[in-house]
Protein backbone atom coordinates (compact mmCIF):
# COMPACT_ATOMS: atom_id res chain seq x y z
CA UNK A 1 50.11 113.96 85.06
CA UNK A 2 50.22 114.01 88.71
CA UNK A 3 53.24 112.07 90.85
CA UNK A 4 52.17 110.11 93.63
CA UNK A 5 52.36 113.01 96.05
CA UNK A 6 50.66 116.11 94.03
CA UNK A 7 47.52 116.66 95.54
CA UNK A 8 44.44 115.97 93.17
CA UNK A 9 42.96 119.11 91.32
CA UNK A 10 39.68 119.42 93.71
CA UNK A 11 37.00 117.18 91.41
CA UNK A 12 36.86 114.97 94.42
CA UNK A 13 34.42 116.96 95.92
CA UNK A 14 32.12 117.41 93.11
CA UNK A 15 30.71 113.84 93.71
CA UNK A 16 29.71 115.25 97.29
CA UNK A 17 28.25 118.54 96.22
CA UNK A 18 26.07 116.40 93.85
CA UNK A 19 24.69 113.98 96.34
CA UNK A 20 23.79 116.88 98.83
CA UNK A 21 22.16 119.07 95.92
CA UNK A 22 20.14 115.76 95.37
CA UNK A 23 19.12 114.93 98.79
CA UNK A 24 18.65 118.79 100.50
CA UNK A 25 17.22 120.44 96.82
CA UNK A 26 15.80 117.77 94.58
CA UNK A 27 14.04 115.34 96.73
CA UNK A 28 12.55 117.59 98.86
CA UNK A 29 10.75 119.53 95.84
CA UNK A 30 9.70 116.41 94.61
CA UNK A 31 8.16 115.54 97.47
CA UNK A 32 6.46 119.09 97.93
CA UNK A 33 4.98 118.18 94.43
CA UNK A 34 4.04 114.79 94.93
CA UNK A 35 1.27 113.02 97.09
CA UNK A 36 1.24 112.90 100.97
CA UNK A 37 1.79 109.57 101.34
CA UNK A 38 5.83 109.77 99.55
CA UNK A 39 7.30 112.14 102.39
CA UNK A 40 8.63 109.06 103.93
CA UNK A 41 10.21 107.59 101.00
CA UNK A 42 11.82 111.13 100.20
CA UNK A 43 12.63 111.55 103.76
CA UNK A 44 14.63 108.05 103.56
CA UNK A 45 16.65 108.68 100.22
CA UNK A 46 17.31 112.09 101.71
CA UNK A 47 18.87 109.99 104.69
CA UNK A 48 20.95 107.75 102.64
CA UNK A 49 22.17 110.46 100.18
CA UNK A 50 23.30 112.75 103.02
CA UNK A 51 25.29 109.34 104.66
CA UNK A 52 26.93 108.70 101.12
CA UNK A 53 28.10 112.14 100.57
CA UNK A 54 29.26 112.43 104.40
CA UNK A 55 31.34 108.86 103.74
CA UNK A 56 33.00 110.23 100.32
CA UNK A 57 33.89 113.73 101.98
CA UNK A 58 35.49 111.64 104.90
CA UNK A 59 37.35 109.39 101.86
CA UNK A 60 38.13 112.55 100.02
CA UNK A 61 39.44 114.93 102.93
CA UNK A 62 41.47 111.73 104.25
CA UNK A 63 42.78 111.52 100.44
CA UNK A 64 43.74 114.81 100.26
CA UNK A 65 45.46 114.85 103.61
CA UNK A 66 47.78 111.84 103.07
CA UNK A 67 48.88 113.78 99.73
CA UNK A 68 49.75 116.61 101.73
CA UNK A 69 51.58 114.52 104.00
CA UNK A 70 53.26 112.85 101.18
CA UNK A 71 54.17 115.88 99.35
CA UNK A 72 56.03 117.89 102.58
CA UNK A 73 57.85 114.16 103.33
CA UNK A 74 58.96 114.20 99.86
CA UNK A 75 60.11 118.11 100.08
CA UNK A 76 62.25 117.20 102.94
């Protein structure tokens, strides 16, 4: 188990790499596939997905910088 000032084992990020696979490889080839008229509705999910995964790697990176910061306070 991990004390309160290990840093995490990098699976953080795997939420993020999803949600831009999704929204810069998936919907776009769905869309290529589909009728004219759902660009816009794949260009919108696009949108959000690539906001949500920005947020979480801005959650995650601050995450994983606090544990830093916690683990060279406690090795002092």
């Amino acid at each position: 188990m991990f004390t309160s000032f290990q840093r995490p084992d990098g699976r953080e990020y795997t939420i993020t790499v999803t949600l831009l696979a999704v929204a810069l490889i998936f919907i776009p080839a769905l869309a290529s596939v589909s009728e004219p008229w759902s660009y816009s509705p794949a260009l919108g999910a696009s949108a959000i997905l690539l906001t949500l995964a920005w947020i979480h790697w801005k959650r995650s990176r601050t995450l994983a910088l606090s544990a830093i910061a916690a683990e060279q306070k406690a090795a002092k």
